[in-house]
Protein backbone atom coordinates (compact mmCIF):
# COMPACT_ATOMS: atom_id res chain seq x y z
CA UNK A 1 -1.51 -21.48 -8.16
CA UNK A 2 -2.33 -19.79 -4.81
CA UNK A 3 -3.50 -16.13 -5.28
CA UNK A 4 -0.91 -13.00 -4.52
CA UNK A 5 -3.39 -10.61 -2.92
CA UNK A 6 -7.08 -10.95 -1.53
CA UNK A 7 -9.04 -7.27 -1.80
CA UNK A 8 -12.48 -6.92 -0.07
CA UNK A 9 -14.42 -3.95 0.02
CA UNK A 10 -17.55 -2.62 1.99
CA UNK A 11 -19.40 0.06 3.23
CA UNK A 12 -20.01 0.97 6.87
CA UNK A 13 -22.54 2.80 8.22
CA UNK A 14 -20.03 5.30 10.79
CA UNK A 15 -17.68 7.48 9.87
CA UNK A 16 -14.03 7.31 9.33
CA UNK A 17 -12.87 8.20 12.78
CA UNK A 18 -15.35 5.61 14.71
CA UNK A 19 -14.29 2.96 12.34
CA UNK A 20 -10.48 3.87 12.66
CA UNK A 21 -10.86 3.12 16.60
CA UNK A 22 -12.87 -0.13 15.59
CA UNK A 23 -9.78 -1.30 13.81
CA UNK A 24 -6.96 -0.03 15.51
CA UNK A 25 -8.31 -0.74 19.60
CA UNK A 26 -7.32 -3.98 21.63
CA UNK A 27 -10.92 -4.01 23.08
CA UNK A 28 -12.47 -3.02 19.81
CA UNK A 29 -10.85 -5.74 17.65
CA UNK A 30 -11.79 -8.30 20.89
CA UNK A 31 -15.37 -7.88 19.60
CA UNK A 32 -15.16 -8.76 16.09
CA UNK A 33 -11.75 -9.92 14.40
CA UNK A 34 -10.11 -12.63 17.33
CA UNK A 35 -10.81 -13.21 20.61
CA UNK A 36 -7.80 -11.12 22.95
CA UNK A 37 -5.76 -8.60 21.22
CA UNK A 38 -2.83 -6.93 22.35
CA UNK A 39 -1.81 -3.66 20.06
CA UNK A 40 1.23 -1.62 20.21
CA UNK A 41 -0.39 0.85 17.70
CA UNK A 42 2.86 2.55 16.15
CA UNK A 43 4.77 1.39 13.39
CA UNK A 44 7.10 -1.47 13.87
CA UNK A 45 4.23 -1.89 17.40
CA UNK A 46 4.02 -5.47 18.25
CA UNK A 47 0.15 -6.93 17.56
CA UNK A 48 -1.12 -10.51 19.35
CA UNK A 49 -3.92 -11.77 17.98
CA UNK A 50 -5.60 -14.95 20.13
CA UNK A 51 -8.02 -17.31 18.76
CA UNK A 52 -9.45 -19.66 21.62
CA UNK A 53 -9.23 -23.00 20.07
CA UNK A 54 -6.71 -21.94 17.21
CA UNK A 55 -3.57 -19.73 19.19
CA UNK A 56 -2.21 -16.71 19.62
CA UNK A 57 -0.89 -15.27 16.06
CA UNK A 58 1.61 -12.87 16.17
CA UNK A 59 2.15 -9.32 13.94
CA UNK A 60 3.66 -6.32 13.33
CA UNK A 61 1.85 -2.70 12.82
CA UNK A 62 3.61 -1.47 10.00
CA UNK A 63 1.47 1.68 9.32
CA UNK A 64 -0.42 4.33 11.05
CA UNK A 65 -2.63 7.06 9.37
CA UNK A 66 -5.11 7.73 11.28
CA UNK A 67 -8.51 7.69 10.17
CA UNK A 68 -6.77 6.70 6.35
CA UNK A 69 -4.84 4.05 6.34
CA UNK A 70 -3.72 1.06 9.44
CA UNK A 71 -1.45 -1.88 7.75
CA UNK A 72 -0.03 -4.83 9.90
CA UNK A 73 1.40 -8.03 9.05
CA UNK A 74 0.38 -11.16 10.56
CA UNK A 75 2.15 -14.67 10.75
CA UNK A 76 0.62 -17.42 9.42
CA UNK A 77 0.53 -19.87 11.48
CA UNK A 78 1.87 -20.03 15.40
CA UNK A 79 5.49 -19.62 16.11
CA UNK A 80 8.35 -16.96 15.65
CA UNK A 81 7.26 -14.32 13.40
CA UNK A 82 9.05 -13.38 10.41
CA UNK A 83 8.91 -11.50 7.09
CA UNK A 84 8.68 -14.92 5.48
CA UNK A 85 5.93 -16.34 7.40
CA UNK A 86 3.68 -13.61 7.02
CA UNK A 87 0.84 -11.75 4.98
CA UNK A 88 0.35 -7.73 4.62
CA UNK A 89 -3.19 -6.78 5.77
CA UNK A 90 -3.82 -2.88 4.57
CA UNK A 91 -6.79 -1.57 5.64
CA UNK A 92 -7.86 2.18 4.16
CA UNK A 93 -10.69 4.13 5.06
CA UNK A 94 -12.56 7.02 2.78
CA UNK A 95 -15.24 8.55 3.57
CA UNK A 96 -18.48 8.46 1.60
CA UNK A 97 -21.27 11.23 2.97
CA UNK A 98 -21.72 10.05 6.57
CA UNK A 99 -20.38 6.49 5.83
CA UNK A 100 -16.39 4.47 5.58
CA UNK A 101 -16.01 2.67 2.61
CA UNK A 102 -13.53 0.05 3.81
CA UNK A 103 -11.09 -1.65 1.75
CA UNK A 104 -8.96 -4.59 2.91
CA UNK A 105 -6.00 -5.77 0.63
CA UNK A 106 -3.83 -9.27 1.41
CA UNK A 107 -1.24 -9.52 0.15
CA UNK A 108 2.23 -11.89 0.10
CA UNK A 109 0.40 -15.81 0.30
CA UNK A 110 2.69 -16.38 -3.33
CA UNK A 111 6.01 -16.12 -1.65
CA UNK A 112 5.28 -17.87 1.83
CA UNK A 113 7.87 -20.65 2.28
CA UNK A 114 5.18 -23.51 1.96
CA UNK A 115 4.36 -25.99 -0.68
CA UNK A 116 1.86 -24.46 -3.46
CA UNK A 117 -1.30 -26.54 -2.18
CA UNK A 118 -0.68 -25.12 1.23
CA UNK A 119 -0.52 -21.60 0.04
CA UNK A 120 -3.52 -21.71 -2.19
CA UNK A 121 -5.27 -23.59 0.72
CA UNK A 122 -4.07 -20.60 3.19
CA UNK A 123 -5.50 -18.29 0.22
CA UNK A 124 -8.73 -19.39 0.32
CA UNK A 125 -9.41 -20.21 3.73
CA UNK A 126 -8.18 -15.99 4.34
CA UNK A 127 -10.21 -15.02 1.48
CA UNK A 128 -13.57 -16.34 3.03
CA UNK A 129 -12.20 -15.73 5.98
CA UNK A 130 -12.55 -12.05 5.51
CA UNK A 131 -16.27 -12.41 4.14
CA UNK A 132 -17.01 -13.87 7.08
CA UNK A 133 -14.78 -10.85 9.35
CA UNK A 134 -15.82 -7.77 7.49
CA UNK A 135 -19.45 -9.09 7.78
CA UNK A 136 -19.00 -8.90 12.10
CA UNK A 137 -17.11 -5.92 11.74
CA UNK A 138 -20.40 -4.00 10.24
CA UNK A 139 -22.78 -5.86 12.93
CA UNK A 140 -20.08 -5.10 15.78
CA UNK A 141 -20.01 -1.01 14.39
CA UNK A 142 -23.98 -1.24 14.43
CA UNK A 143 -24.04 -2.26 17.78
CA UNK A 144 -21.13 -0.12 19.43
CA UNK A 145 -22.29 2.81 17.69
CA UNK A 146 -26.14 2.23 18.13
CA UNK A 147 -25.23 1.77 21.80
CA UNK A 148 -23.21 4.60 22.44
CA UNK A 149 -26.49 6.86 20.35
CA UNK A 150 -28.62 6.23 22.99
CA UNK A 151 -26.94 7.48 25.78
């Protein structure tokens, strides 16, 4: 049975408000989540995420809190988006001493309209997906804010 919700956590060494523009900027989520990003960044904002190689994926911002809290949903595969056909991705930010603990929730694979192997396949492949995401997102935050400390 395909998993309901996927919840990764980590820390990142900026704080909140450097992070919040990290995940919530076109050219910011260019550099480490997909490869072109458009972002209407209000809630009900449209969001077009473009993989070269695997299409353009469309969502809608659902919430804005800035630096707490940014939740979108996200179809699952190409075509019209829907409430059906799509995952919630909330992403909340805390602050820890000079740091963002980041935590990323998934939720919604059990009800997608798909056949249970599909789901649970879907599941997974998100689930390391977002090892593999959260992992560039702390390189990508080293490097943007390394870069801008030097000037």
């Amino acid at each position: 049975m395909a998993p309901d919700l996927i919840e990764r956590e980590i820390l990142i060494d900026a704080a909140p408000g450097v992070v919040w523009s990290i995940l919530t900027e076109a050219q910011h989520l260019a550099g480490w989540f997909s490869d072109e990003v458009e972002i209407d960044l209000r809630s009900g904002g449209r969001l077009l995420l473009t993989w070269r190689g695997r299409g353009t994926y469309e969502g809608r911002v659902e919430t804005v809190d800035p630096p707490r809290l940014f939740a979108f949903r996200w179809q699952t595969r190409e075509g019209e988006f829907s409430e059906t056909n799509s995952t919630l991705v909330v992403m909340t930010l805390e602050a820890e001493e000079t740091r963002t603990r980041l935590r990323v929730v998934e939720s919604g694979f059990a009800t997608l309209p798909r056949p249970e192997m599909e789901r649970a396949r879907y599941a997974d492949e998100n689930s390391k997906g977002w090892l593999i995401e959260l992992d560039e997102l702390r390189d990508y935050v080293a490097r943007t804010v390394g870069a801008n400390s030097d000037r």
